[in-house]
N, C-alpha and C. Protein backbone atom coordinates (compact mmCIF):
# COMPACT_ATOMS: atom_id res chain seq x y z
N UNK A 1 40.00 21.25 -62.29
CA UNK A 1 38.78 20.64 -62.74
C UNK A 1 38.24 19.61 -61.77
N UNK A 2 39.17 18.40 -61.58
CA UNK A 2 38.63 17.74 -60.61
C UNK A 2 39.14 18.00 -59.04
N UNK A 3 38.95 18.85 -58.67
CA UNK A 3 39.94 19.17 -57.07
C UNK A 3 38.15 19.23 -56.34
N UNK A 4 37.07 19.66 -56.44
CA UNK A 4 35.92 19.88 -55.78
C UNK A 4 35.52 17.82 -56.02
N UNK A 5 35.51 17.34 -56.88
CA UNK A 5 34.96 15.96 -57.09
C UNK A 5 35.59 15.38 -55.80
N UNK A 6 37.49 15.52 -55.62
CA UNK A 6 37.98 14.82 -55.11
C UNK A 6 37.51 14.68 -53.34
N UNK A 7 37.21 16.10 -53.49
CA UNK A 7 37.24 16.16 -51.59
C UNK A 7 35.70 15.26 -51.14
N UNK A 8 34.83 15.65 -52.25
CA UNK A 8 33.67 14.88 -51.57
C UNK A 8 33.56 13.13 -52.30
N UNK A 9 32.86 12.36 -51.64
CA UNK A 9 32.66 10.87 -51.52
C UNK A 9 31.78 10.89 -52.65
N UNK A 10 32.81 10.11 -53.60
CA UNK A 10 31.53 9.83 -54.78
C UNK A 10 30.31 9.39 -53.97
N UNK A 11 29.17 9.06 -55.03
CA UNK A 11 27.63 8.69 -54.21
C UNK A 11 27.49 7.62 -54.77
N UNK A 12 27.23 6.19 -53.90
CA UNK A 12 27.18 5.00 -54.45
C UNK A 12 25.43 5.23 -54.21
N UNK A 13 24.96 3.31 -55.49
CA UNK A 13 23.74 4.01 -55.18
C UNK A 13 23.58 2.58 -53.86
N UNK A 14 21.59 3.20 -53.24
CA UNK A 14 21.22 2.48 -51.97
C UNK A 14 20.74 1.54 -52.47
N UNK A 15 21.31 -0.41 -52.37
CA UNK A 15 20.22 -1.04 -52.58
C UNK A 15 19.60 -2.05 -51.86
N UNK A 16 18.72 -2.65 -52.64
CA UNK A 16 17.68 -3.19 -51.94
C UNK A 16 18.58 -3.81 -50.11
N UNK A 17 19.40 -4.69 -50.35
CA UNK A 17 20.26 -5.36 -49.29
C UNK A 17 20.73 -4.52 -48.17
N UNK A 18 21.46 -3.18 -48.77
CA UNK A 18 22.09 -2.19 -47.99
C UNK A 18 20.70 -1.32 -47.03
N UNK A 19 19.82 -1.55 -47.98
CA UNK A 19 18.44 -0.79 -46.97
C UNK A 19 18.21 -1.57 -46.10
N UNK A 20 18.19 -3.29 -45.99
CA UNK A 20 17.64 -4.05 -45.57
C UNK A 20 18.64 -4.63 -44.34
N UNK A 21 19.72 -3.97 -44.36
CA UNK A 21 21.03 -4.12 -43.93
C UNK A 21 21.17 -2.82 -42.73
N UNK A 22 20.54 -1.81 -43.11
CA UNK A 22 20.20 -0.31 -42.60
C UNK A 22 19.51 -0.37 -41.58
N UNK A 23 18.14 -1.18 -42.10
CA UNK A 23 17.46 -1.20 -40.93
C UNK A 23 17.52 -2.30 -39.74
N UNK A 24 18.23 -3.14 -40.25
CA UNK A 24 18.96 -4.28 -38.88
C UNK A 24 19.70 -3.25 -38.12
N UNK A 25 20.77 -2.77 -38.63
CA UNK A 25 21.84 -2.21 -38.00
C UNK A 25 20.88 -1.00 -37.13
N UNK A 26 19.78 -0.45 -37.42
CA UNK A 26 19.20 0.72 -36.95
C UNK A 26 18.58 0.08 -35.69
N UNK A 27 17.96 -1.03 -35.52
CA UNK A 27 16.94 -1.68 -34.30
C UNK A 27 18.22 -2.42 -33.53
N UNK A 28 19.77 -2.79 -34.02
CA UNK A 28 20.37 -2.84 -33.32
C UNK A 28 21.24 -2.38 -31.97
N UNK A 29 21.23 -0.81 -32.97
CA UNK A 29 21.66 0.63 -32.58
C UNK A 29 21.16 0.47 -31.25
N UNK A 30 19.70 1.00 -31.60
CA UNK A 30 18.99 1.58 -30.67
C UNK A 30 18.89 1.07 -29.37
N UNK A 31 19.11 -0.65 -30.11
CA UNK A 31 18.81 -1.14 -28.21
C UNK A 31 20.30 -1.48 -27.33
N UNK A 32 21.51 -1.12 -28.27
CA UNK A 32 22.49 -0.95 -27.68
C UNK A 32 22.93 0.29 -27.17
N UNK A 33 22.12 1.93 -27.67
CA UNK A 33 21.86 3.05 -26.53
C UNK A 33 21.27 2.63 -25.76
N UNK A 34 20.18 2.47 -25.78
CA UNK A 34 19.84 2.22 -24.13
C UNK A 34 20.37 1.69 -23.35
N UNK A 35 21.24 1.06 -23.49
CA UNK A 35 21.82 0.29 -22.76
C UNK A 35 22.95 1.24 -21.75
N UNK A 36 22.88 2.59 -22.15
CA UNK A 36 23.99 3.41 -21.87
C UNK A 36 23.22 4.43 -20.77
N UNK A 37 23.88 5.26 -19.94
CA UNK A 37 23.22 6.86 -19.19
C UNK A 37 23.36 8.01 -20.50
N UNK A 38 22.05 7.92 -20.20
CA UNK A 38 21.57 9.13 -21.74
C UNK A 38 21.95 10.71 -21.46
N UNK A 39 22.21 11.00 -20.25
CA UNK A 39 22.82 12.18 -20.07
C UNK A 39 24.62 12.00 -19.83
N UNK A 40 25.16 11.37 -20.36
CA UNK A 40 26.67 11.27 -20.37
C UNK A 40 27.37 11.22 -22.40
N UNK A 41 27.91 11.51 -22.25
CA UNK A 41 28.89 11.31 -23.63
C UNK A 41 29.51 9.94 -23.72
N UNK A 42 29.18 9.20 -24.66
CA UNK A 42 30.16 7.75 -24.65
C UNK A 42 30.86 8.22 -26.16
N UNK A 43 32.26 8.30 -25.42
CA UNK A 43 33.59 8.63 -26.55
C UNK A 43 32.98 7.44 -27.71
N UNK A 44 32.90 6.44 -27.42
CA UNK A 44 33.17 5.11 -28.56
C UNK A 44 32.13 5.10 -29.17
N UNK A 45 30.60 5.27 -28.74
CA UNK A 45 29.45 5.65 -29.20
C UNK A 45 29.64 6.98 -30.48
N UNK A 46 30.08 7.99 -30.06
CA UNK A 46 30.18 9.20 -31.04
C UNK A 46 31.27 9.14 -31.80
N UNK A 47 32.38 8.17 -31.77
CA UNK A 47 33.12 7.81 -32.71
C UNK A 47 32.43 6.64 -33.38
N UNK A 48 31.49 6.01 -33.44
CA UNK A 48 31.11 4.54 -34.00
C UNK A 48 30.22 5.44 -34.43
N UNK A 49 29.30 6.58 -34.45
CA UNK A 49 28.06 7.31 -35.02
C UNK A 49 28.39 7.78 -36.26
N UNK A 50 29.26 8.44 -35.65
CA UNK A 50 30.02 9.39 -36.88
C UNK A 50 30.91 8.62 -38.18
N UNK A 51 31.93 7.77 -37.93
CA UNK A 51 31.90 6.86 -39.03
C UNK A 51 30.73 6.19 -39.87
N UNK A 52 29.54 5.97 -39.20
CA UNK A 52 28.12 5.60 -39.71
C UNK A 52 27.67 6.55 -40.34
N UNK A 53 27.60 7.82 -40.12
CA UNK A 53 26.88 9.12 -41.05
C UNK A 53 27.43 9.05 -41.68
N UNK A 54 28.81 8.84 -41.62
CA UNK A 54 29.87 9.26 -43.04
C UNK A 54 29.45 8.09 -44.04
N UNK A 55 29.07 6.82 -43.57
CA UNK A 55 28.55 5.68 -44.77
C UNK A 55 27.48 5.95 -45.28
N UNK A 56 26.85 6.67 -44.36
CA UNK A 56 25.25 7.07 -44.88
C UNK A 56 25.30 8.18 -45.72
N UNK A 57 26.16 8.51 -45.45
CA UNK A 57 25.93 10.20 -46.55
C UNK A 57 26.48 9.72 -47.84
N UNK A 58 27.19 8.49 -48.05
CA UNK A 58 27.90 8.19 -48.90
C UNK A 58 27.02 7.81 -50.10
N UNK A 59 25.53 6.82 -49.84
CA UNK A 59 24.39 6.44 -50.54
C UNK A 59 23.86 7.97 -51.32
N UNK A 60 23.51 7.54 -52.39
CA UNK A 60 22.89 8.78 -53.66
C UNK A 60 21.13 9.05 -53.07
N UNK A 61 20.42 7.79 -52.13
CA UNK A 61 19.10 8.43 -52.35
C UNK A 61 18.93 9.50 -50.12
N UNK A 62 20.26 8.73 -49.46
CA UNK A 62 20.57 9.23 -48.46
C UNK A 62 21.00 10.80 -47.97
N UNK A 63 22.09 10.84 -49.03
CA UNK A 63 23.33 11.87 -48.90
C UNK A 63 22.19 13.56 -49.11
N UNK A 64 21.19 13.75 -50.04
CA UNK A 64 20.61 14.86 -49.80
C UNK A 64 19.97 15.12 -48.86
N UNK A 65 19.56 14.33 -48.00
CA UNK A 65 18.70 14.27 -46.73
C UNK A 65 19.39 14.60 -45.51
N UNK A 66 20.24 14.06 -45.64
CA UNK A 66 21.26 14.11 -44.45
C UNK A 66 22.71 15.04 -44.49
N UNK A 67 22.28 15.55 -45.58
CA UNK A 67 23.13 17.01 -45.74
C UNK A 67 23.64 17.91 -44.37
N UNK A 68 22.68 17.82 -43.74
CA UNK A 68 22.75 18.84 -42.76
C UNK A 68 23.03 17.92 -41.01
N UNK A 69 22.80 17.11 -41.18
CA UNK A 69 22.57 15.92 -40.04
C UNK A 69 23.97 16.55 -39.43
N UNK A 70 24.87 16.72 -38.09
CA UNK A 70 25.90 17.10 -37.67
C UNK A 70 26.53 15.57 -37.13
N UNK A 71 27.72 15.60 -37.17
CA UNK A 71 28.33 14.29 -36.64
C UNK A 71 28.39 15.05 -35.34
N UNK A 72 28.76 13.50 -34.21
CA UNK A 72 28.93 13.97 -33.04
C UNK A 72 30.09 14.71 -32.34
N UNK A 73 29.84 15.04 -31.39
CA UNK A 73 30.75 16.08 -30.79
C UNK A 73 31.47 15.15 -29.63
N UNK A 74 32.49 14.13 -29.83
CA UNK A 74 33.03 13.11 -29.07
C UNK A 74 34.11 14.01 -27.58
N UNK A 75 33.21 14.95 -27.16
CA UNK A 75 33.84 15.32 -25.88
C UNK A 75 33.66 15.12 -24.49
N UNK A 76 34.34 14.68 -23.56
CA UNK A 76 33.67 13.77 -22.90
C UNK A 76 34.24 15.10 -21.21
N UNK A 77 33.46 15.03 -19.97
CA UNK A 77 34.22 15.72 -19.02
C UNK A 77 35.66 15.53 -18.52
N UNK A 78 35.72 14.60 -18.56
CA UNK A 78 36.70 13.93 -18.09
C UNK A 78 37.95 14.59 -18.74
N UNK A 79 37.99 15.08 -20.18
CA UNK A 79 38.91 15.33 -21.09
C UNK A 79 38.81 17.06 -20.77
N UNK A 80 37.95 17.37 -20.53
CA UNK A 80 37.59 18.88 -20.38
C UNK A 80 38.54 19.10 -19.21
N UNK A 81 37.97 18.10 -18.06
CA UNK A 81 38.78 18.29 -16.89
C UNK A 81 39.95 18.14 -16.69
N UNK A 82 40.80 17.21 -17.04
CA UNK A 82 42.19 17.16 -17.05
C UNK A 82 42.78 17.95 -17.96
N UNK A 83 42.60 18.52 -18.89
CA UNK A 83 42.73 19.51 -19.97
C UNK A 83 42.76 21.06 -19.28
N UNK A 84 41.73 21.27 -18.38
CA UNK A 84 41.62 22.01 -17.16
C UNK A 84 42.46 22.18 -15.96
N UNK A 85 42.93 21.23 -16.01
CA UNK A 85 43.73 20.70 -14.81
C UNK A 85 45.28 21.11 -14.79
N UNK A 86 45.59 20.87 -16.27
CA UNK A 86 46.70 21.18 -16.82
C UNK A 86 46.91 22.48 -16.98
N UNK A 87 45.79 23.53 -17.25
CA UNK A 87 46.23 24.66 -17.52
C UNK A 87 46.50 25.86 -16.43
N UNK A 88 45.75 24.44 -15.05
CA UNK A 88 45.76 25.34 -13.82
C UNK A 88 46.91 24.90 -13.02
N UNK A 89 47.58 24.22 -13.74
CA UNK A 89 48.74 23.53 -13.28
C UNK A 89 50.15 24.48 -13.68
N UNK A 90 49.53 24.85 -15.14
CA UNK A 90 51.03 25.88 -15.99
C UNK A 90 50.62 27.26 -14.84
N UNK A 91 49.39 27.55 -14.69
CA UNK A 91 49.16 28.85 -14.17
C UNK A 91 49.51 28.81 -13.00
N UNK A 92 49.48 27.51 -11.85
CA UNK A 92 49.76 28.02 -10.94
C UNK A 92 51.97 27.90 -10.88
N UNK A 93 52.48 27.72 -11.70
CA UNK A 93 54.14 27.64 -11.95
C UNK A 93 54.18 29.39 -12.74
N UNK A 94 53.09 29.71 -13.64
CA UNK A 94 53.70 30.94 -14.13
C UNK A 94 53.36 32.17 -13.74
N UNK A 95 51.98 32.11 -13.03
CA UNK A 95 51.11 33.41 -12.62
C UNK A 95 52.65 33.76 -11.29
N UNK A 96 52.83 33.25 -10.34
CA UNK A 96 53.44 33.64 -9.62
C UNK A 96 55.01 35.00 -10.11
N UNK A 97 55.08 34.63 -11.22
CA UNK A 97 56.28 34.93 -11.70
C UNK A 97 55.68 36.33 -12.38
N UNK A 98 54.40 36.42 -13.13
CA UNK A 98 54.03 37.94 -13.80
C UNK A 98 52.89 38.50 -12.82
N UNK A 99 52.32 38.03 -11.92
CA UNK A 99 52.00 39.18 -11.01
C UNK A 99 52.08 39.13 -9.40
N UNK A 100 51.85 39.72 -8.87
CA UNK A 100 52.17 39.25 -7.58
C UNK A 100 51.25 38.55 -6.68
N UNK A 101 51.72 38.33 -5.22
CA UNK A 101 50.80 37.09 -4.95
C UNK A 101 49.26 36.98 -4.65
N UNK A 102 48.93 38.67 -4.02
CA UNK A 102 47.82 38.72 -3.87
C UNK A 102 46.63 38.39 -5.52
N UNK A 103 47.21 39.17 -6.72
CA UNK A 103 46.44 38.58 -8.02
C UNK A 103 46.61 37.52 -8.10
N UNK A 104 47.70 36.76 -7.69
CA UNK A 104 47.98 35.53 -8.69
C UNK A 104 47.02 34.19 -7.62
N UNK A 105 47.24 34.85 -6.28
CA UNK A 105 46.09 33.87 -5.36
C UNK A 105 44.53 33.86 -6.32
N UNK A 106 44.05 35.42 -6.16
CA UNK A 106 42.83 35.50 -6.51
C UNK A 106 42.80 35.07 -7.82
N UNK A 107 43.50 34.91 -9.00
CA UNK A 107 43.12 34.54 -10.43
C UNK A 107 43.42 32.99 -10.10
N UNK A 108 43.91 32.47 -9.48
CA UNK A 108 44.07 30.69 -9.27
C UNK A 108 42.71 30.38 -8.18
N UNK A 109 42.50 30.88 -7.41
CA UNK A 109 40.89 30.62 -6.88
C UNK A 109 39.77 30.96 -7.65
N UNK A 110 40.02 31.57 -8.34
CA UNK A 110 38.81 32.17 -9.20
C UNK A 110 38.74 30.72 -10.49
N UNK A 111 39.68 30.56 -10.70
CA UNK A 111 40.13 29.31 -11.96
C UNK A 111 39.59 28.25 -11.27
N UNK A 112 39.96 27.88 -10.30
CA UNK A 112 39.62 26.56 -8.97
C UNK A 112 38.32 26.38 -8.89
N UNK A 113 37.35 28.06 -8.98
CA UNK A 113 36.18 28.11 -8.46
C UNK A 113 35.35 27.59 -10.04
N UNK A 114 36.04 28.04 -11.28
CA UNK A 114 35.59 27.76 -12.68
C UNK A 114 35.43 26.11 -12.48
N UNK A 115 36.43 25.66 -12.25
CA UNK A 115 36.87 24.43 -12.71
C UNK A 115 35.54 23.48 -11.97
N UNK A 116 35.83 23.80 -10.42
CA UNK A 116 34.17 22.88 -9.58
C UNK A 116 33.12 23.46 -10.48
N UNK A 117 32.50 24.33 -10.85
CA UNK A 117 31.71 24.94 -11.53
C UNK A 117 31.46 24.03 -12.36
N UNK A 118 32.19 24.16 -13.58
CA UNK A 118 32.10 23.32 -14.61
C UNK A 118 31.74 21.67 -14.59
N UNK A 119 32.13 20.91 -13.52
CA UNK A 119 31.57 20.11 -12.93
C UNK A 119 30.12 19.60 -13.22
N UNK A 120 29.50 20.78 -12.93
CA UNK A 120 27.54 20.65 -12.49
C UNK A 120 27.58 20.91 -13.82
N UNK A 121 27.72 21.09 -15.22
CA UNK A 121 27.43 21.19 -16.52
C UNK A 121 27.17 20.34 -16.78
N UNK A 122 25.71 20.74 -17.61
CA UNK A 122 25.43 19.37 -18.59
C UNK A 122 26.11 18.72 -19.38
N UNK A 123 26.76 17.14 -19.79
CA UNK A 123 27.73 17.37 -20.94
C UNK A 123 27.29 17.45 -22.22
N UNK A 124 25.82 17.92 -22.15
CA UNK A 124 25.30 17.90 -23.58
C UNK A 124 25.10 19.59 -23.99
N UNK A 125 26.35 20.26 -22.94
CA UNK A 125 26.42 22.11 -23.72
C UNK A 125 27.68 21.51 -24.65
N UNK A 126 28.70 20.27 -24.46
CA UNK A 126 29.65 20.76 -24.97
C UNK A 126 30.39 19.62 -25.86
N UNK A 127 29.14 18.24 -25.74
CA UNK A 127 29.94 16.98 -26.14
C UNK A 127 28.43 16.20 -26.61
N UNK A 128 28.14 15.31 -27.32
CA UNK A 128 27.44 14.93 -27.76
C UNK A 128 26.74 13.57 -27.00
N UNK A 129 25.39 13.31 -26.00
CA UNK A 129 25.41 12.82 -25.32
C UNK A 129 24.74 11.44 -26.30
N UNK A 130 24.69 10.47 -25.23
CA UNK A 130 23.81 9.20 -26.10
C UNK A 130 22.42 9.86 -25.97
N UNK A 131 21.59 10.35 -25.20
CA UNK A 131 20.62 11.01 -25.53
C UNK A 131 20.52 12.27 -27.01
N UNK A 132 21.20 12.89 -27.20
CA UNK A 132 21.35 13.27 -28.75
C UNK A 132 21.89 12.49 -29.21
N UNK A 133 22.90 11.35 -28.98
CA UNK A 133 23.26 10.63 -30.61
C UNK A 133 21.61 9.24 -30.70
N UNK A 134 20.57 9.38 -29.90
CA UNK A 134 19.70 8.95 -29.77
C UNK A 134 18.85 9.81 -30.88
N UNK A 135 18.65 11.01 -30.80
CA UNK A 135 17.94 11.89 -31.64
C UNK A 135 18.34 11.81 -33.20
N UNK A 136 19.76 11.60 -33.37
CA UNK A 136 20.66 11.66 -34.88
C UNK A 136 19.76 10.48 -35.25
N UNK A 137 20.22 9.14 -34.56
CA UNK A 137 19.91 8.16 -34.67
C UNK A 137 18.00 8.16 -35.47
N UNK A 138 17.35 8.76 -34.84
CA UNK A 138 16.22 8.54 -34.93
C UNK A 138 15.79 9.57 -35.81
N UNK A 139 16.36 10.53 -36.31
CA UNK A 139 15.87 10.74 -37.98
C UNK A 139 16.36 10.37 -38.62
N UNK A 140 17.62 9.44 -38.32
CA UNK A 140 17.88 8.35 -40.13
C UNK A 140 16.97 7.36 -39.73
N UNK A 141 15.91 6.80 -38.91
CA UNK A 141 15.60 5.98 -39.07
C UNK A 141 13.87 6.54 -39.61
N UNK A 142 13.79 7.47 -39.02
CA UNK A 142 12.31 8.35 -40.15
C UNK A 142 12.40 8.32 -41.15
N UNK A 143 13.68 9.00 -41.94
CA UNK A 143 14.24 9.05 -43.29
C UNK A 143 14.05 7.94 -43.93
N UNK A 144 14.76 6.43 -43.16
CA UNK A 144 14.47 5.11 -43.77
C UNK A 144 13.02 5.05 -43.75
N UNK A 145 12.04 5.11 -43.09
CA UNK A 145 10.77 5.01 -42.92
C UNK A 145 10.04 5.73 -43.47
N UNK A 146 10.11 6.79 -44.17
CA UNK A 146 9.97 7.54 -45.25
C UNK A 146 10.22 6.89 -46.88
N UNK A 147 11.28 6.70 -46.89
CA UNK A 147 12.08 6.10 -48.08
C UNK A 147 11.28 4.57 -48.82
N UNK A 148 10.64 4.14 -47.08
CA UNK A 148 10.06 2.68 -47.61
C UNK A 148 8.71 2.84 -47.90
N UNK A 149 8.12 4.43 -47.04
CA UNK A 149 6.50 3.92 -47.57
C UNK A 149 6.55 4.63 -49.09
N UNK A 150 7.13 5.12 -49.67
CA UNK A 150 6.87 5.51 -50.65
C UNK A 150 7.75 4.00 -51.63
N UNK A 151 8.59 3.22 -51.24
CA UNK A 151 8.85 2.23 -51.98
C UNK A 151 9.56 1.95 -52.77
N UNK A 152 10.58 3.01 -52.53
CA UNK A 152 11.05 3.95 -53.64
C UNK A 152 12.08 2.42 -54.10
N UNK A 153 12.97 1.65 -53.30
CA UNK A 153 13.64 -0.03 -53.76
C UNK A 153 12.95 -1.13 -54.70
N UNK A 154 11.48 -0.95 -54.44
CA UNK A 154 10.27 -1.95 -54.83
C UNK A 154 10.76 -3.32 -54.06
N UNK A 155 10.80 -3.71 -52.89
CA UNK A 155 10.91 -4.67 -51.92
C UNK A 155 9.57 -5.73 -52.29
N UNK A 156 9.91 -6.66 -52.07
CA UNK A 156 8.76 -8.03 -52.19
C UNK A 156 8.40 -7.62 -50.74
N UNK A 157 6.82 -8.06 -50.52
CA UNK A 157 6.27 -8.00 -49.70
C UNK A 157 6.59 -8.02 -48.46
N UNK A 158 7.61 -9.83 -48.38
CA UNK A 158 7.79 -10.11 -47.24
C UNK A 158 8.99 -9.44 -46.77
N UNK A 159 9.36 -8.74 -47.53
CA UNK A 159 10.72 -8.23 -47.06
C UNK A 159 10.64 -6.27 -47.19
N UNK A 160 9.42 -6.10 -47.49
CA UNK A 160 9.48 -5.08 -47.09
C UNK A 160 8.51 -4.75 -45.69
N UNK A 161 7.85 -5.74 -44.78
CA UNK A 161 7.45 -5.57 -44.20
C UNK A 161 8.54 -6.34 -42.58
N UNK A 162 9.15 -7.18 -43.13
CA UNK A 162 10.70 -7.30 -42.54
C UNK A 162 11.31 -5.83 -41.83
N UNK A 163 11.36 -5.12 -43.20
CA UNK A 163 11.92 -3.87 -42.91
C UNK A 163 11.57 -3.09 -42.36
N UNK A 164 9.92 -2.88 -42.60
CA UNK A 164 9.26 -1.64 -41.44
C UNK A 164 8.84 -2.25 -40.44
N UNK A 165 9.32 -3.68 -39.91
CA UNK A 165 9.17 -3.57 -38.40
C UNK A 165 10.36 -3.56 -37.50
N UNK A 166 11.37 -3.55 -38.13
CA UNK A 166 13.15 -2.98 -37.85
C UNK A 166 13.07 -2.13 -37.37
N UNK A 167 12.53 -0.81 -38.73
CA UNK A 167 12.60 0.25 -38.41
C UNK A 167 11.56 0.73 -37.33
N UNK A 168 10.10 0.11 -37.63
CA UNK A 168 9.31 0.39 -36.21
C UNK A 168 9.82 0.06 -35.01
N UNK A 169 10.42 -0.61 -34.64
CA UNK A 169 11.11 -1.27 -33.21
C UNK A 169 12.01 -0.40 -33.49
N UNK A 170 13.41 0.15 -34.03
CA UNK A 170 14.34 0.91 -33.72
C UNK A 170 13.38 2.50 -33.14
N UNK A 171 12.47 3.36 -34.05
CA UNK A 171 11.97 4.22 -33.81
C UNK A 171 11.07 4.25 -32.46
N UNK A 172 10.62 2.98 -31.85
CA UNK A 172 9.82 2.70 -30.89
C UNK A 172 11.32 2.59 -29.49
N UNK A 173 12.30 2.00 -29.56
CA UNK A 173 13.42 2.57 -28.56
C UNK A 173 13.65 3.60 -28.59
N UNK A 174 13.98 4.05 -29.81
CA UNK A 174 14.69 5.51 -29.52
C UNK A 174 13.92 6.62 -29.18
N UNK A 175 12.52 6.68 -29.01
CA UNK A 175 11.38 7.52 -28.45
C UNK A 175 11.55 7.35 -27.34
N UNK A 176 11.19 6.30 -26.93
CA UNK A 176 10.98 5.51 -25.74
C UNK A 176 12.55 5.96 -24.70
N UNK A 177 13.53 6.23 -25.23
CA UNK A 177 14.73 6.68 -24.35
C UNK A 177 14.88 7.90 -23.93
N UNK A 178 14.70 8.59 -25.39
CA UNK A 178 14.33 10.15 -25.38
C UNK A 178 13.61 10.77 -24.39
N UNK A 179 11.72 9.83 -24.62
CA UNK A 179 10.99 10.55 -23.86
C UNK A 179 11.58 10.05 -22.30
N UNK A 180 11.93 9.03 -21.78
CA UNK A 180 12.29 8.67 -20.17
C UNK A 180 13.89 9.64 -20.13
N UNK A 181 14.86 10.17 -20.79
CA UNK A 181 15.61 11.26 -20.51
C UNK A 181 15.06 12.69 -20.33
N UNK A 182 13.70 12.86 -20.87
CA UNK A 182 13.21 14.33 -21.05
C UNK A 182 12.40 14.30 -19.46
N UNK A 183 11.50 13.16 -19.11
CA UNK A 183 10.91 12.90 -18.02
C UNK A 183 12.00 13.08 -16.63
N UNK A 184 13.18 13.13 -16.45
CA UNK A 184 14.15 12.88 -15.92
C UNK A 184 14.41 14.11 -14.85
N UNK A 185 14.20 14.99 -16.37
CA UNK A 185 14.44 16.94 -16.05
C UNK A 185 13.05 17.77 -15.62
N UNK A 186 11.93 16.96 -15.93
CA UNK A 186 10.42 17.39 -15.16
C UNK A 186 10.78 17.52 -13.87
């Protein structure tokens, strides 16, 4: 009966503070990506994102919206490569032993030739860069900006206009990074 309740995060509800709390943390975000190379993976970035979606999905007026939102993909080259490194390391101790030397040359140069290869890859085929955790970033902050013009908390004036200029300044970096990473590849 209860085994489906257990696996997912009850839904607390969003309030007024935690929105208002949302959108600090969102104009904070943003100007601490930039601060990063938007075509690289920052391990600590996509581990600090992803614990954040998981709080966000946790809210009752959040969690349907962001249903689909993907956490990041915390893979970085560096890990690819030595991971790589290692396997061309077992191959070059075992290939010698199951075929002979002329294959076992050509399948260890051919691996050698993978490995520089892989190099020139974007790391955003295979790991989640601050330029996409820039993009995640910037539809929870639509979503919040959504959420407020309709009012749905009922915020006092001064504090709901507190809030949509958080969220306007977070949404105004995280464009603003996006579009100078997209300009990059012109």
């Amino acid at each position: 009966m209860g085994g489906s309740s257990s696996q997912e995060p009850e839904l607390v509800p969003l309030t007024r503070k935690a929105f208002y709390d949302l959108a600090i943390f969102c104009r904070e975000y943003a100007q601490e990506l930039a601060r990063h190379d938007q075509s690289r993976v920052n391990l600590r970035h996509c581990h600090r994102f992803n614990a954040w979606l998981a709080q966000l999905k946790r809210y009752d007026r959040l969690a349907p919206h962001l249903a689909d939102l993907t956490p990041a993909r915390p893979i970085a080259r560096w890990q690819l490569t030595v991971l790589g490194l290692g396997i061309g390391f077992l191959a070059l101790l075992l290939l010698p032993t199951r075929f002979d030397r002329l294959t076992s040359s050509a399948i260890l140069y051919t691996y050698i030739f993978g490995l520089i290869f892989f190099q020139f890859l974007p790391e955003r085929l295979y790991g989640t860069t601050i330029e996409l955790l820039e993009g995640k970033v910037l539809r929870v902050v639509e979503l919040l900006e959504e959420l407020l013009v309709h009012n749905e908390l009922q915020f006092t004036e001064a504090a709901y206009f507190q809030v949509k200029e958080n969220l306007a300044e977070a949404r105004k970096e995280l464009r603003q990074q996006i579009d100078l990473a997209h300009r990059r590849w012109r």
